[in-house]
Protein backbone atom coordinates (compact mmCIF):
# COMPACT_ATOMS: atom_id res chain seq x y z
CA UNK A 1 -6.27 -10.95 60.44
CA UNK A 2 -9.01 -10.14 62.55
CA UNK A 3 -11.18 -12.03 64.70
CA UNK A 4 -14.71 -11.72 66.64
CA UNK A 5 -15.94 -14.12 69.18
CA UNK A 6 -19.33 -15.26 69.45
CA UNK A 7 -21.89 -17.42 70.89
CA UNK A 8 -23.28 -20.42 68.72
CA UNK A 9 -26.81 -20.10 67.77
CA UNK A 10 -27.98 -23.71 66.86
CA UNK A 11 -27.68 -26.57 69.40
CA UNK A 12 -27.75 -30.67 67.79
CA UNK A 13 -27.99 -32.32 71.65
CA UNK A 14 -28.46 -36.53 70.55
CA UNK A 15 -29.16 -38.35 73.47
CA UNK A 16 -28.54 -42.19 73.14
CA UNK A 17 -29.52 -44.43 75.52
CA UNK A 18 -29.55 -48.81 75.88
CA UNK A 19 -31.30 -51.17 77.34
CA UNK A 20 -30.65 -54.83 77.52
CA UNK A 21 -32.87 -58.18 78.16
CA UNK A 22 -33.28 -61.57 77.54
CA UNK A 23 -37.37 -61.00 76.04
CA UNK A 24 -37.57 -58.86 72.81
CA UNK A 25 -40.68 -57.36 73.62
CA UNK A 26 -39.89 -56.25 77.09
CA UNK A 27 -36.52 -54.65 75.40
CA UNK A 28 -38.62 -52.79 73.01
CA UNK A 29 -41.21 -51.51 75.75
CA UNK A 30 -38.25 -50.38 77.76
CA UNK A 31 -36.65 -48.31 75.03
CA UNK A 32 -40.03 -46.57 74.07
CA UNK A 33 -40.72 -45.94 77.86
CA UNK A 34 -36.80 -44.12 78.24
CA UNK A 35 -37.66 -42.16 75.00
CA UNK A 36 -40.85 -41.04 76.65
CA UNK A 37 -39.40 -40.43 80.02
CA UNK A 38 -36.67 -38.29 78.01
CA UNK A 39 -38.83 -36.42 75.66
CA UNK A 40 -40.98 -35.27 78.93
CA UNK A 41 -38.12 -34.16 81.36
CA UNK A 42 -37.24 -32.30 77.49
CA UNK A 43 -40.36 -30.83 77.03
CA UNK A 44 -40.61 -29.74 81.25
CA UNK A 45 -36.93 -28.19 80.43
CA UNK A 46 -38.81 -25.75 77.92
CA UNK A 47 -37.36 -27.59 74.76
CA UNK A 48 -40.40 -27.45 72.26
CA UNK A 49 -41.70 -31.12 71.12
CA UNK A 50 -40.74 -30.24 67.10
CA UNK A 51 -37.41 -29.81 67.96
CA UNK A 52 -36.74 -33.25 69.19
CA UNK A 53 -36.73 -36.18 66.99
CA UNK A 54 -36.48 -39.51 67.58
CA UNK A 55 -34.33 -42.23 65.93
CA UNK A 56 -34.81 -46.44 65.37
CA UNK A 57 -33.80 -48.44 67.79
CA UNK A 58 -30.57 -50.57 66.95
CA UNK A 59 -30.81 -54.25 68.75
CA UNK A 60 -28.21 -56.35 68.57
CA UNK A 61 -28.43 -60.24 69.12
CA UNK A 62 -25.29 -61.57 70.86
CA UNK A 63 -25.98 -64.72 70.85
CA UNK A 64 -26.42 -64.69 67.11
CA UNK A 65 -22.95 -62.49 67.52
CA UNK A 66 -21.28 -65.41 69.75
CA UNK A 67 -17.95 -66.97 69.36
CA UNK A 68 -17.00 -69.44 71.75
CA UNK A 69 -18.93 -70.83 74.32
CA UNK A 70 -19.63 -68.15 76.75
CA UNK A 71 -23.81 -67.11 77.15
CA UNK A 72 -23.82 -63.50 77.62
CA UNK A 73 -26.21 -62.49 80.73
CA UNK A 74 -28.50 -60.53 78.34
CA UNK A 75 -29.15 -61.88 74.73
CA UNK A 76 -30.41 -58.32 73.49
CA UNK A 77 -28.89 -54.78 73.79
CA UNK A 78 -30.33 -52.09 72.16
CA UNK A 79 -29.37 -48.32 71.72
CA UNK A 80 -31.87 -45.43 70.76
CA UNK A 81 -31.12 -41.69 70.27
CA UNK A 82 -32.88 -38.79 70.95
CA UNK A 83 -31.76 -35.56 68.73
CA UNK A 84 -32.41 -32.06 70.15
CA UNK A 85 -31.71 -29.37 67.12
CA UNK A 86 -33.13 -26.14 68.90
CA UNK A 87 -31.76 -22.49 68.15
CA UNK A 88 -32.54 -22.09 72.31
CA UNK A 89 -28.50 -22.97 73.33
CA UNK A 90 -28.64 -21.84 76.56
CA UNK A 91 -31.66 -23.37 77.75
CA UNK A 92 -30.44 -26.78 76.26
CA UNK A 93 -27.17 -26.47 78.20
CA UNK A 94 -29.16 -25.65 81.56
CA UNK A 95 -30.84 -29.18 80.32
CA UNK A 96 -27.84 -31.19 80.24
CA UNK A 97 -26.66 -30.30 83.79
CA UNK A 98 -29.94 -31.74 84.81
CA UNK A 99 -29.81 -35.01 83.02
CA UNK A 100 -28.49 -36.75 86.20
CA UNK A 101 -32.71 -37.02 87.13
CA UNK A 102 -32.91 -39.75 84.62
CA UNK A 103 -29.72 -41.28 85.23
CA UNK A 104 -31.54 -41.74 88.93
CA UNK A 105 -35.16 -43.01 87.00
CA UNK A 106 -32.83 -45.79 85.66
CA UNK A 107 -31.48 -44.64 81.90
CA UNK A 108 -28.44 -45.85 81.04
CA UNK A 109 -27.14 -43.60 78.92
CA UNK A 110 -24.29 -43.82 76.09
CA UNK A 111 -21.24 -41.51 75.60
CA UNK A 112 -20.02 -42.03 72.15
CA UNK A 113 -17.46 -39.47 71.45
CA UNK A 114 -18.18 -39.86 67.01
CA UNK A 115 -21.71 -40.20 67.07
CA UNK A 116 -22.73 -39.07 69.90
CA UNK A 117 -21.59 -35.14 70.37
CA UNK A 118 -23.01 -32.19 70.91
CA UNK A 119 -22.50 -29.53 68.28
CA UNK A 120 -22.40 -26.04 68.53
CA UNK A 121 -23.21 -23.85 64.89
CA UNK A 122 -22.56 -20.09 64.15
CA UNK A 123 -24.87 -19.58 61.38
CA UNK A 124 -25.10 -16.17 61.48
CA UNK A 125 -22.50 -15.45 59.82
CA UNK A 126 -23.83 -12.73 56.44
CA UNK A 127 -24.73 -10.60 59.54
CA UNK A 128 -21.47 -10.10 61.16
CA UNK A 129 -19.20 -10.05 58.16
CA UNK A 130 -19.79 -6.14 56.74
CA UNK A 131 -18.41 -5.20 60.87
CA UNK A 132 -15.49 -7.90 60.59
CA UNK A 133 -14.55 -6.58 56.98
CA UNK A 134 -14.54 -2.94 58.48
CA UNK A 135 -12.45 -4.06 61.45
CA UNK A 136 -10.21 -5.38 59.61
CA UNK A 137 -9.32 -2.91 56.68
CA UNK A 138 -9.63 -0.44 59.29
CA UNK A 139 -6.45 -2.72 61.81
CA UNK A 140 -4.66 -3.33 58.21
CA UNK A 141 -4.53 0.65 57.63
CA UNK A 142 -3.45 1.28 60.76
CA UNK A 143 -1.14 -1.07 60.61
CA UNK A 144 -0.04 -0.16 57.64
CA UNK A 145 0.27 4.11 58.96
CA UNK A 146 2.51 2.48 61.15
CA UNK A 147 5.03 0.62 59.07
CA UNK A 148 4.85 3.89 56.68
CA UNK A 149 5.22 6.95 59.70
CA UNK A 150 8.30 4.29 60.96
CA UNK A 151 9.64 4.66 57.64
CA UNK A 152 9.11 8.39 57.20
CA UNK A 153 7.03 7.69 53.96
CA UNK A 154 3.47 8.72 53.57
CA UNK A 155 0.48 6.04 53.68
CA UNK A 156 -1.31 6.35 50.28
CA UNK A 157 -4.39 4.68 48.09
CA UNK A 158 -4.97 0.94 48.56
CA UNK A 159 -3.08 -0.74 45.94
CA UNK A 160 -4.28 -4.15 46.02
CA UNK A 161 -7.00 -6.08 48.44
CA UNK A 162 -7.92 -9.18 48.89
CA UNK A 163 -11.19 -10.52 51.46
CA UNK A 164 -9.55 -13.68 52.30
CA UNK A 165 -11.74 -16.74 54.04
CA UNK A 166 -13.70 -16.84 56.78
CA UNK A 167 -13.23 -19.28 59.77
CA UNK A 168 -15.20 -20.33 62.47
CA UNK A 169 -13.69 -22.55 65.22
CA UNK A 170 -14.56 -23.57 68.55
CA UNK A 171 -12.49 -21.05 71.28
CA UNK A 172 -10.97 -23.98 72.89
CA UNK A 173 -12.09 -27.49 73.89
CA UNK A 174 -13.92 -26.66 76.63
CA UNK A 175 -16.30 -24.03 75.19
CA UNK A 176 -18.15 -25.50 72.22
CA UNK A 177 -20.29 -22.63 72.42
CA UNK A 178 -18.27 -19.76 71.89
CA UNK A 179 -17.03 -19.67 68.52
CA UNK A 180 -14.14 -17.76 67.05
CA UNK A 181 -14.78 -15.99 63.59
CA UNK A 182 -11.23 -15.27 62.06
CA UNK A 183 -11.00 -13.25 58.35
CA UNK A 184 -7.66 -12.84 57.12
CA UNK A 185 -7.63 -9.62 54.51
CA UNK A 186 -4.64 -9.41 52.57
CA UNK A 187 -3.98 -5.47 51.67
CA UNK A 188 -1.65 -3.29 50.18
CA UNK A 189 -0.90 0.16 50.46
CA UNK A 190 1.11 2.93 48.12
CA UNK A 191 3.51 4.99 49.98
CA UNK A 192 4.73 8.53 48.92
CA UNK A 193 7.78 9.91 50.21
């Protein structure tokens, strides 16, 4: 087994926000003034405009939703979501430790762990795997030199080899952005006495 760390090099930021009223129209001026607001203090950040997108709104009705007798305060909530997909990782994590200015302009924003998380991709991987496959034969032979000199045989020809899979996982919880690239070779050695 060897492994490599490395940084991600695509960024998918969505940013969903709500809004709730009584008036329709009002809610849907609302949203498309937050989704301005949001694409601007974006765009100021350095995030280009064709890397955002932006979704349709969802609106729910609750009192079409009711039952029982209690009148919710707002009839309307709605939730929209802006999607940042940028290749630029580190200047979109410099932008979400300033997304506390909007909070202060008034956007409520949502935290929905399932559809709402930031994801970190490695997609470099064809670039880096000729190194890791080196690495590794080259830890497995020495490895292997080891468990022969320990046994006072001689290390010989490879015998059988096998790549094995690559794997790319997060480093831990709390770095999304640092990946861990793990290939497990499988390979066997002659030895000569």
């Amino acid at each position: 087994m060897f492994e490599k760390e490395v940084k991600a090099d695509v960024v998918i930021w969505p940013i969903s926000f709500s809004r709730a009223s009584n008036n329709l129209e009002d809610l849907y001026n609302s949203l498309e003034s937050d989704a301005k607001t949001i694409k601007s203090f974006l765009i100021s950040k350095g995030i280009k405009e064709d890397e955002i997108t932006v979704s349709v709104p969802s609106v729910d009705d609750k009192i079409a939703q009711q039952y029982g007798g209690n009148t919710p305060k707002y009839r309307y909530n709605a939730r929209e979501t802006l999607t940042v997909y940028t290749k630029n990782v580190d200047l979109a994590r410099e932008s979400m430790k300033d997304m506390i200015e909007l909070g202060k302009k008034g956007i409520t924003f949502i935290n929905d762990y399932y559809d709402g998380r930031v994801e970190y991709i490695f997609t470099r991987l064809n670039e880096i795997k000729p190194q890791m496959l080196k690495e590794a034969t080259q830890k497995a032979r020495a490895s292997a030199k080891t468990f022969a000199d320990d046994s006072n045989s001689k290390l010989g020809k490879i015998k059988k080899a096998r790549q094995g899979q690559f794997i790319i996982t997060n480093r831990d919880n709390n770095t999304p952005y640092i990946k861990k690239v793990r290939v497990v070779s499988t390979i066997e050695y002659y030895l000569d006495d």
